[in-house]
N, C-alpha and C. Protein backbone atom coordinates (compact mmCIF):
# COMPACT_ATOMS: atom_id res chain seq x y z
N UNK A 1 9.82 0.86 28.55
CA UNK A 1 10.18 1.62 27.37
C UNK A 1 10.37 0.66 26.20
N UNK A 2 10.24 1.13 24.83
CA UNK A 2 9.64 0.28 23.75
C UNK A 2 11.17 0.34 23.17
N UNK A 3 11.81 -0.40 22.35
CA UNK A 3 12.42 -0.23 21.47
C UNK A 3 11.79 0.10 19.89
N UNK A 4 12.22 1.14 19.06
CA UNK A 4 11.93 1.42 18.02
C UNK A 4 13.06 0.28 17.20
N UNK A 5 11.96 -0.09 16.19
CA UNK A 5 12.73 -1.05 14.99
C UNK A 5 13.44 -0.58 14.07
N UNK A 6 14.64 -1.15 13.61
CA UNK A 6 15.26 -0.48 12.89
C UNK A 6 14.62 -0.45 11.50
N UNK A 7 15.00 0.48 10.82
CA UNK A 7 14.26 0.79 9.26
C UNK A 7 14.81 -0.47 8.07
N UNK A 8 13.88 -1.15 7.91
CA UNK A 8 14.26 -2.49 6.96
C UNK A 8 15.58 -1.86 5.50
N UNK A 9 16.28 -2.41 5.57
CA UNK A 9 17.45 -2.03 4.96
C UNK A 9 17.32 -2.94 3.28
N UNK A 10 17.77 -2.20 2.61
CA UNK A 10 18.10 -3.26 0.73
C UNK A 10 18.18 -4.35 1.01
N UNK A 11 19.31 -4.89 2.43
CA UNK A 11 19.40 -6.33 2.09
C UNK A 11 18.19 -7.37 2.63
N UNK A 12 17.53 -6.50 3.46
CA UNK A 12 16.14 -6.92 4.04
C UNK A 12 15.31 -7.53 2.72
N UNK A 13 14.98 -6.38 1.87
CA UNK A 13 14.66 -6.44 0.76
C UNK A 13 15.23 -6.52 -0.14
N UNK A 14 15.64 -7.93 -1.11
CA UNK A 14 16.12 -8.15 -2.20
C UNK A 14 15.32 -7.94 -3.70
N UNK A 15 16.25 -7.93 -4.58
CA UNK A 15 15.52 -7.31 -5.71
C UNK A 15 14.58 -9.32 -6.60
N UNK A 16 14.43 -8.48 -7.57
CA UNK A 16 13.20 -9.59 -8.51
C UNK A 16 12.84 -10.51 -7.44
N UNK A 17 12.01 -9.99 -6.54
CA UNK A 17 10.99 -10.81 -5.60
C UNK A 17 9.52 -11.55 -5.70
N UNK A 18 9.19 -12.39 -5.96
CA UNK A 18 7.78 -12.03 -5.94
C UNK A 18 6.68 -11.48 -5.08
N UNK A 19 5.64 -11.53 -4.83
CA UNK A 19 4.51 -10.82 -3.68
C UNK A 19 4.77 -11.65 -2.99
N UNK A 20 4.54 -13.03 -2.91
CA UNK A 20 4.46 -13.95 -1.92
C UNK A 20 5.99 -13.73 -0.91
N UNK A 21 7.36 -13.57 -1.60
CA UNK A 21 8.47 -13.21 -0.92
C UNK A 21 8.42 -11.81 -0.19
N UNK A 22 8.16 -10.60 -1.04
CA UNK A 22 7.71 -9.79 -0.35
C UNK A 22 7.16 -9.88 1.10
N UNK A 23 5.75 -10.43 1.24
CA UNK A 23 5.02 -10.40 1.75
C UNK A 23 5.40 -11.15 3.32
N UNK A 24 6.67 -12.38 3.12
CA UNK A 24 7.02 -12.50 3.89
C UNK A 24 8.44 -12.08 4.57
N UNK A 25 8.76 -11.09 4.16
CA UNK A 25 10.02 -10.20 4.40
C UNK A 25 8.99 -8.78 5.56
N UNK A 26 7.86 -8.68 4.68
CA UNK A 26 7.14 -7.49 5.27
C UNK A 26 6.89 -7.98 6.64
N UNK A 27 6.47 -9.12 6.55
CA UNK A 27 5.80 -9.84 7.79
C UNK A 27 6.88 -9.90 8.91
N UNK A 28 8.19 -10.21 8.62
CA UNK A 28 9.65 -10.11 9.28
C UNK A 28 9.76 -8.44 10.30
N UNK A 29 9.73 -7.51 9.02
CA UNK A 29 9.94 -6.28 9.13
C UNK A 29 8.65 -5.68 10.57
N UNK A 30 7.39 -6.07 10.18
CA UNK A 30 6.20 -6.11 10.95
C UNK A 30 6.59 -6.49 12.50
N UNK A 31 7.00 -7.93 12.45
CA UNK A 31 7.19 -8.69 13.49
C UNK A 31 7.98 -7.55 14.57
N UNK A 32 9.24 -6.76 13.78
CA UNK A 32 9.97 -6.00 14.12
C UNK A 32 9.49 -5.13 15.43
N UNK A 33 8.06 -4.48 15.28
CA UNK A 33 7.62 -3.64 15.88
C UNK A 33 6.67 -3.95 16.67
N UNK A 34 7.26 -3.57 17.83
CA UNK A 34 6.44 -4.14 19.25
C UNK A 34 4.68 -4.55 19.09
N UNK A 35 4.52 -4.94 19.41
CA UNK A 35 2.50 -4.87 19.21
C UNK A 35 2.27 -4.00 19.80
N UNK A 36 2.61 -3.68 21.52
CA UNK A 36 1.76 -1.90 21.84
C UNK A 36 2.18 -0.61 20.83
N UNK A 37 3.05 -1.00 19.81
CA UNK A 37 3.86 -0.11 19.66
C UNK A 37 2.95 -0.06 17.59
N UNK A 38 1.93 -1.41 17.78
CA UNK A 38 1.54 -0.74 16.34
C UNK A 38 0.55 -0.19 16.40
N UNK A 39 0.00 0.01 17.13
CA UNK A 39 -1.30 0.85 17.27
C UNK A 39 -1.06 2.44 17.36
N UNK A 40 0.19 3.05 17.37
CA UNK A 40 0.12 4.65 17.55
C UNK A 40 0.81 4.81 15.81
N UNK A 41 0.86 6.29 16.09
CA UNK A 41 0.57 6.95 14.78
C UNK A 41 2.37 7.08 14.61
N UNK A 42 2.73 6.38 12.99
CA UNK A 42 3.63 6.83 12.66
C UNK A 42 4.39 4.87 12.50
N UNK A 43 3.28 3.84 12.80
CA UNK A 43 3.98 2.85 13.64
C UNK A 43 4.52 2.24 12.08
N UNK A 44 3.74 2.45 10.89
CA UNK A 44 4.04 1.72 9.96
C UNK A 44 5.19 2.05 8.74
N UNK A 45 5.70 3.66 9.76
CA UNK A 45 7.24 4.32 8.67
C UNK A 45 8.09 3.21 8.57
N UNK A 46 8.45 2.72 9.70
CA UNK A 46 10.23 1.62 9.39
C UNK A 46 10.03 1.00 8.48
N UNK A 47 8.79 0.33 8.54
CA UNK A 47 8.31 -0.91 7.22
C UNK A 47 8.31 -0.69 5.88
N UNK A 48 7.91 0.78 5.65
CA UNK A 48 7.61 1.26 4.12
C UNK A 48 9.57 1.43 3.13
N UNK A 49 9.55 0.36 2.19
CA UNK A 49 10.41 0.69 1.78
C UNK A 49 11.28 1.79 1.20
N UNK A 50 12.61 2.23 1.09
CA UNK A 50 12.83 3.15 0.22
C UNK A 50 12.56 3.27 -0.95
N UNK A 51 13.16 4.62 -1.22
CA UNK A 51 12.31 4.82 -2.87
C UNK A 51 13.17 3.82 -3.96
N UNK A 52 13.82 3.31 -4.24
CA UNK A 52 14.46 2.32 -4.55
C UNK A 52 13.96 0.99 -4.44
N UNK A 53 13.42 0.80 -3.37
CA UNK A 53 12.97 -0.81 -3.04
C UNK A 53 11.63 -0.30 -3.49
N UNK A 54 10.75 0.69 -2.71
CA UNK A 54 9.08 1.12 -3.66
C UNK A 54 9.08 0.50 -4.78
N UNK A 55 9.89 1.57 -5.85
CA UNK A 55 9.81 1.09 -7.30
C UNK A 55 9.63 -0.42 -7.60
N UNK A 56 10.60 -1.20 -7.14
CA UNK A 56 10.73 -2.30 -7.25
C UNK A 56 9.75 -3.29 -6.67
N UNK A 57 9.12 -2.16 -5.57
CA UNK A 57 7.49 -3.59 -5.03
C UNK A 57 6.54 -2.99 -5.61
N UNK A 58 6.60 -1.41 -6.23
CA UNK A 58 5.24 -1.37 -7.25
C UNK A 58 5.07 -2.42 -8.62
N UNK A 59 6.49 -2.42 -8.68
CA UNK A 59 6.70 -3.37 -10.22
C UNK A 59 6.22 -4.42 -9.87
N UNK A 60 6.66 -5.04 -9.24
CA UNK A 60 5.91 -6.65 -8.49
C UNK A 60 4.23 -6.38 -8.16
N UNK A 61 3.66 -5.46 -7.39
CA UNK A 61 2.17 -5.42 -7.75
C UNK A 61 2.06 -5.18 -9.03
N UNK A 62 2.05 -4.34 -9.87
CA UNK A 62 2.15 -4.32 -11.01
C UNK A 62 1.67 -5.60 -11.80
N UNK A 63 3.10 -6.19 -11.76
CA UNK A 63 3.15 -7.73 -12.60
C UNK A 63 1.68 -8.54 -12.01
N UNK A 64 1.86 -8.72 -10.46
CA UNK A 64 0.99 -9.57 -9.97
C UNK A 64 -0.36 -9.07 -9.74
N UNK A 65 -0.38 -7.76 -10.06
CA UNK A 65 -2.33 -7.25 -9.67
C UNK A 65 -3.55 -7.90 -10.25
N UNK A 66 -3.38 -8.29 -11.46
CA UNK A 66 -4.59 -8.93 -12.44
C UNK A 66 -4.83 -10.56 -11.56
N UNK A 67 -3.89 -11.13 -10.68
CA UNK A 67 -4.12 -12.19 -10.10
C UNK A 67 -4.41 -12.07 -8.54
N UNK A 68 -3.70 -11.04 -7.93
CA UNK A 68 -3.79 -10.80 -6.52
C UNK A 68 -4.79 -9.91 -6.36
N UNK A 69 -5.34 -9.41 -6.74
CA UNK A 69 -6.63 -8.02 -7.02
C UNK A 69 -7.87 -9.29 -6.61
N UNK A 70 -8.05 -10.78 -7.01
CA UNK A 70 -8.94 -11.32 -6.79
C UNK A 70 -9.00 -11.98 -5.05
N UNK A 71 -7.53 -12.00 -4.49
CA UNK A 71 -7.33 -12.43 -3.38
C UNK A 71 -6.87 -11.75 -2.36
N UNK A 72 -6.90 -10.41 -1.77
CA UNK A 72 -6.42 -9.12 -1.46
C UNK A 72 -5.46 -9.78 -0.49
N UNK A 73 -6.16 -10.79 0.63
CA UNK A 73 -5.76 -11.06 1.86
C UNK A 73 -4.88 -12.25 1.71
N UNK A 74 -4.33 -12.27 0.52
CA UNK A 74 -3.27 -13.87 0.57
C UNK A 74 -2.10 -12.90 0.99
N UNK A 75 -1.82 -11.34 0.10
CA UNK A 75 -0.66 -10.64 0.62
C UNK A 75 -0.80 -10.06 1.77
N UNK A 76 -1.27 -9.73 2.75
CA UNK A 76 -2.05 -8.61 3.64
C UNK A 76 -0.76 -7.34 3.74
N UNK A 77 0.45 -8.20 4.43
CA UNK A 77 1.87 -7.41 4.59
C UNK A 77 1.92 -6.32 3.57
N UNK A 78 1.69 -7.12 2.26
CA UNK A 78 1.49 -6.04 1.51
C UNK A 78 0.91 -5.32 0.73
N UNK A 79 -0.54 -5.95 0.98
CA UNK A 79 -1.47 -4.50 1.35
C UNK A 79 -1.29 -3.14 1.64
N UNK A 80 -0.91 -3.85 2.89
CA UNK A 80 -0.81 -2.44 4.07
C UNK A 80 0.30 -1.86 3.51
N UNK A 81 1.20 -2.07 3.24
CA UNK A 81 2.45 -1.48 3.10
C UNK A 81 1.99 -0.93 1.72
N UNK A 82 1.69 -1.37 0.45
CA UNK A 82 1.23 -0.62 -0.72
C UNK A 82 0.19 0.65 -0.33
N UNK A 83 -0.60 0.74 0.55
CA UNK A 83 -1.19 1.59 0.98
C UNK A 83 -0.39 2.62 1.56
N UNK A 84 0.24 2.33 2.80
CA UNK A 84 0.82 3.20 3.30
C UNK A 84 2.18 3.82 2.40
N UNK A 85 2.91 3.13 1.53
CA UNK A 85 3.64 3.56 0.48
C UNK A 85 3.03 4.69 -0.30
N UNK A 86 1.82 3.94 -1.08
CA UNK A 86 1.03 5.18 -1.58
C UNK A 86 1.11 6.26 -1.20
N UNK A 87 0.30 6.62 -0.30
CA UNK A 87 0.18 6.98 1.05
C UNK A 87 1.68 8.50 1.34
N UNK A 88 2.36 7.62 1.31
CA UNK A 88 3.70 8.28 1.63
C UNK A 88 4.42 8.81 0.50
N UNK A 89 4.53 8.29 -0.80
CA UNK A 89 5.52 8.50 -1.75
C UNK A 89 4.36 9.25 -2.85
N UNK A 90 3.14 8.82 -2.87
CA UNK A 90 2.47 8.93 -4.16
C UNK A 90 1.23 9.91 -3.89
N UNK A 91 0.80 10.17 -3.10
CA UNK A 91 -0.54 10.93 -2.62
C UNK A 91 -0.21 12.09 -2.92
N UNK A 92 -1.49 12.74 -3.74
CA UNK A 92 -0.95 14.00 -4.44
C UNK A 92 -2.86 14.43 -4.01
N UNK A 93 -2.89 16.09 -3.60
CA UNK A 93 -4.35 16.30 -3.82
C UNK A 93 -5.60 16.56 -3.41
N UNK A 94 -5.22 15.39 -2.20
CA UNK A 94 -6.23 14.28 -1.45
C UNK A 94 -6.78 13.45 -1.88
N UNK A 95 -6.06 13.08 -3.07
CA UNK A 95 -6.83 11.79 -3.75
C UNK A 95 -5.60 10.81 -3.81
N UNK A 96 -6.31 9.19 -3.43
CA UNK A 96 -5.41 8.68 -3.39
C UNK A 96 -5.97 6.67 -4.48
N UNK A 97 -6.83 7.15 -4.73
CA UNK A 97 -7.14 6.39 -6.00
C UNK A 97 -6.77 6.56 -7.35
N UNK A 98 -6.63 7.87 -8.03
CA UNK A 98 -5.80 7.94 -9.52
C UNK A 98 -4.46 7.04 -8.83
N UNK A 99 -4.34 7.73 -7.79
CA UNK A 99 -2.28 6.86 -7.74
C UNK A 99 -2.59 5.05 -7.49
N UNK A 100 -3.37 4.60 -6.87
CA UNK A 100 -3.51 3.32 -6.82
C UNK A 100 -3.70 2.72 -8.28
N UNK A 101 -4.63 3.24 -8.66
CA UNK A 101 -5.50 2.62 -10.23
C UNK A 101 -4.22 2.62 -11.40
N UNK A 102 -3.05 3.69 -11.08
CA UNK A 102 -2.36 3.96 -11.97
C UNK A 102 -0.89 3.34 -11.15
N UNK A 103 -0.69 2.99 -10.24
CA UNK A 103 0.46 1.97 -9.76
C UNK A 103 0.09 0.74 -10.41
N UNK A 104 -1.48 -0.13 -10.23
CA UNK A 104 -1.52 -0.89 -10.60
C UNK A 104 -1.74 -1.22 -11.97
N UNK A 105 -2.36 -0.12 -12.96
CA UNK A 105 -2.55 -0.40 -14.26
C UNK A 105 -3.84 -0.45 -14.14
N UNK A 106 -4.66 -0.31 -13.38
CA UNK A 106 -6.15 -1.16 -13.50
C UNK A 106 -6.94 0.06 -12.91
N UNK A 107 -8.53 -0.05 -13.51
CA UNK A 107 -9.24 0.94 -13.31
C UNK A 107 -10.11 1.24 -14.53
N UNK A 108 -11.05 2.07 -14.32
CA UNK A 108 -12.05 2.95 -15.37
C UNK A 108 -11.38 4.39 -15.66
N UNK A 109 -11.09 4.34 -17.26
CA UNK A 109 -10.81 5.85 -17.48
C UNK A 109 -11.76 6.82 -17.02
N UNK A 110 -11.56 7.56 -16.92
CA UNK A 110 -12.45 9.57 -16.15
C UNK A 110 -11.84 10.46 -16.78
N UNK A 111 -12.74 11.49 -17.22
CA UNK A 111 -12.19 12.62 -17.57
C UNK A 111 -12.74 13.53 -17.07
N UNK A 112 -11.98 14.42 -16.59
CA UNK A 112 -12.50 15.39 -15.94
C UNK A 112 -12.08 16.92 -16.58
N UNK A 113 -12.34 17.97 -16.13
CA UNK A 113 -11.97 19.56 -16.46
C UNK A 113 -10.74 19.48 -16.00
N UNK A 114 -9.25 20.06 -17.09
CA UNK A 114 -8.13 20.45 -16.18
C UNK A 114 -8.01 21.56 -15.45
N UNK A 115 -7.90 22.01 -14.41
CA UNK A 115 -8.10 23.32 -13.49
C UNK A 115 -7.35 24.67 -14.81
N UNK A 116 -6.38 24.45 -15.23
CA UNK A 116 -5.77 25.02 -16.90
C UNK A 116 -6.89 25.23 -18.03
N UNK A 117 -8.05 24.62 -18.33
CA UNK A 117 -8.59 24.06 -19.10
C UNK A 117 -7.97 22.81 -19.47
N UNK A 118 -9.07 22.45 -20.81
CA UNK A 118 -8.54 21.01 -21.24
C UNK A 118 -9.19 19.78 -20.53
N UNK A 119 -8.78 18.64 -21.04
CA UNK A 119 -9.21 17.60 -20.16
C UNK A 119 -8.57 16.92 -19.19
N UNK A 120 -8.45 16.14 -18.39
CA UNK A 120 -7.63 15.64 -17.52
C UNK A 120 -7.93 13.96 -17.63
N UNK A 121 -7.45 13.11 -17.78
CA UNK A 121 -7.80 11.65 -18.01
C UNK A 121 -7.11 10.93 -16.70
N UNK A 122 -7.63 10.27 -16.00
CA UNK A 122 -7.15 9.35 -15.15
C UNK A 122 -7.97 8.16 -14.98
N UNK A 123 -7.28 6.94 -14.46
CA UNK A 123 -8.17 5.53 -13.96
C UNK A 123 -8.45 5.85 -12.49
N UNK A 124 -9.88 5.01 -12.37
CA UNK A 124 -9.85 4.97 -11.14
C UNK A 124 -10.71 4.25 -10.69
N UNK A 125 -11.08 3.88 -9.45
CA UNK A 125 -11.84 2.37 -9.59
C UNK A 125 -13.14 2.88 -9.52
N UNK A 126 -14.43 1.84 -9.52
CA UNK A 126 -15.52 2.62 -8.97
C UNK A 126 -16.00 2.34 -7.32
N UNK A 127 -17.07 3.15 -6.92
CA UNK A 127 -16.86 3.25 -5.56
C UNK A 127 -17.22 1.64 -4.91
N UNK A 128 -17.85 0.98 -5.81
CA UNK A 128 -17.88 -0.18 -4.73
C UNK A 128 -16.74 -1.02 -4.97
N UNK A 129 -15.69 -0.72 -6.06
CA UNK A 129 -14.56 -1.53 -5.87
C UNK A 129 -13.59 -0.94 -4.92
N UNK A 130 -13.43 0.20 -4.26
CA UNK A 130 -12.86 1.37 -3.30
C UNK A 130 -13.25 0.89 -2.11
N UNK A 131 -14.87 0.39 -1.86
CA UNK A 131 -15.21 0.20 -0.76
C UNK A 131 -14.70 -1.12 -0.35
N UNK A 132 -14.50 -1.98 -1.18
CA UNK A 132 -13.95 -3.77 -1.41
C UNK A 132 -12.67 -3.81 -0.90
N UNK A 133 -11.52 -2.79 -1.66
CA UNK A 133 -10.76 -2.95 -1.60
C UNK A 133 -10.36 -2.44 0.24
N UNK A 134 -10.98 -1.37 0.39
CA UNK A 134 -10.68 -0.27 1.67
C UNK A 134 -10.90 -1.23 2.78
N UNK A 135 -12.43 -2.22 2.44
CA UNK A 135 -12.61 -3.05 3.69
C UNK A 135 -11.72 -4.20 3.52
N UNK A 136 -10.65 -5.07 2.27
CA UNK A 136 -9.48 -5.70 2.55
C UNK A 136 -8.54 -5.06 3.26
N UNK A 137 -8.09 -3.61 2.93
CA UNK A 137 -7.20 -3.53 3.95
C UNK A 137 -7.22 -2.97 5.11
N UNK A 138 -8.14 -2.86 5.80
CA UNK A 138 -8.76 -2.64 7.21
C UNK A 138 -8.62 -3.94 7.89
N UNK A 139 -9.02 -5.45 7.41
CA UNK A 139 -9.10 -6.27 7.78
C UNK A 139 -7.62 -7.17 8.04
N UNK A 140 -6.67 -6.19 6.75
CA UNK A 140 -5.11 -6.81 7.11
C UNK A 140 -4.57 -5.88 8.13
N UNK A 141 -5.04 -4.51 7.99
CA UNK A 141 -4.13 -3.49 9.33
C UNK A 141 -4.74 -4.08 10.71
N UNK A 142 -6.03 -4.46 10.62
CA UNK A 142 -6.48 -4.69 11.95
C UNK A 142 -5.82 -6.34 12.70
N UNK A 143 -5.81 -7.56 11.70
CA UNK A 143 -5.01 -8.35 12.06
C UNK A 143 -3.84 -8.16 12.06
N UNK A 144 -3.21 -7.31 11.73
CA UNK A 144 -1.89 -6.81 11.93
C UNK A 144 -1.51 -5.96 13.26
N UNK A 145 -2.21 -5.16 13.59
CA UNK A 145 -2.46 -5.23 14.61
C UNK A 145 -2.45 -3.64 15.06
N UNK A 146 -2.70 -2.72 13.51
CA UNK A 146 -2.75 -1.49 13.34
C UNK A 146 -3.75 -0.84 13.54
N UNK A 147 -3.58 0.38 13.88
CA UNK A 147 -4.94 1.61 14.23
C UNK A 147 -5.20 2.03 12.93
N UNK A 148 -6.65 2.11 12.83
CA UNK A 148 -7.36 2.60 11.50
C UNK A 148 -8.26 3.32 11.76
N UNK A 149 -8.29 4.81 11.34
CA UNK A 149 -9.41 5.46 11.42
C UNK A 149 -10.18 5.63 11.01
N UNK A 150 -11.51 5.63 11.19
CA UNK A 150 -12.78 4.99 10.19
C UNK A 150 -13.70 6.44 10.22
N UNK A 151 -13.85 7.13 9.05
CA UNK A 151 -14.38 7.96 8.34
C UNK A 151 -16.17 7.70 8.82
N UNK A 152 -16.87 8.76 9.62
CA UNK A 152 -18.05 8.37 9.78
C UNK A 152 -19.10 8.96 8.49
C-alpha cells in the first residue's frame, strides 16, 4: 500500500521566488510521490499549488517567460506544474491556449466572433509553437515519470 503525499503547504512554497527556486521546491514536492504512484490519474493534485501560491508562480513565469520560453526543459518541475495549474485553475471552454498565451503575456492577437456578437480578441500561440511547446512538456512529464495521453 502506497502512501499518499501530503499537499505542499505556503511554507513549502515561499513567496518572491525565482523559477529556478521554484523548480526545485517542485522537484522536492515531486520526489514526494511514490514513482508507481505517478503514473495514475490524479497523481499531479498534491503538487499544484494553492490559489495563493498559483498567483505568485504565474507572476514568476510571467517575469521569467521571454527568457525561459527559449529553454522549456531547464524548469521541467515547472512546466508540468504550470500546465497542470492551468489545467486546474484556468481552463475555461476546452481551450487551454488563450489561458497559457495570456498567463504568460506572449502570443499572436486573434479575433474572433463573440457568441453575443462583437469581437472577441485573445493571444494565442501558433500551431507549431503549441506543438513545440506540448512536445517540451511531454518530455518533462515523461522524465518525471508521469502518464500522458497522446491524442491520435
Amino acid at each position: 500500500m502506497s502512501i499518499r503525499p501530503k499537499r505542499i503547504t505556503h511554507k513549502d512554497l515561499g513567496m518572491n521566488k525565482d523559477l529556478a527556486n521554484w523548480n526545485s521546491d517542485l522537484q522536492l514536492a515531486f520526489e514526494r510521490i511514490l514513482p508507481e504512484d505517478r503514473s495514475t490519474a490524479g497523481s499531479l493534485l498534491p503538487v499544484i499549488p494553492n490559489r495563493q501560491q498559483w498567483e505568485e508562480f504565474l507572476s514568476q513565469v510571467k517575469a521569467e517567460w521571454q527568457a525561459w520560453r527559449r529553454n522549456l526543459s531547464l524548469h521541467r518541475y515547472c512546466l508540468v506544474v504550470f500546465y497542470g495549474g492551468l489545467a486546474f485553475y484556468e481552463y475555461a471552454e476546452g481551450k487551454l491556449w488563450p489561458q497559457f498565451a495570456k498567463a504568460v503575456d506572449d502570443g499572436i492577437l486573434t479575433y474572433t466572433l463573440a457568441s453575443q456578437g462583437g469581437m472577441a480578441v485573445e493571444k494565442i500561440f501558433s500551431a507549431n509553437r503549441q506543438s513545440e511547446i506540448n512536445h517540451e512538456f511531454a518530455e518533462a512529464a515523461k522524465d518525471i515519470g508521469l502518464k500522458i495521453l497522446q491524442r491520435d
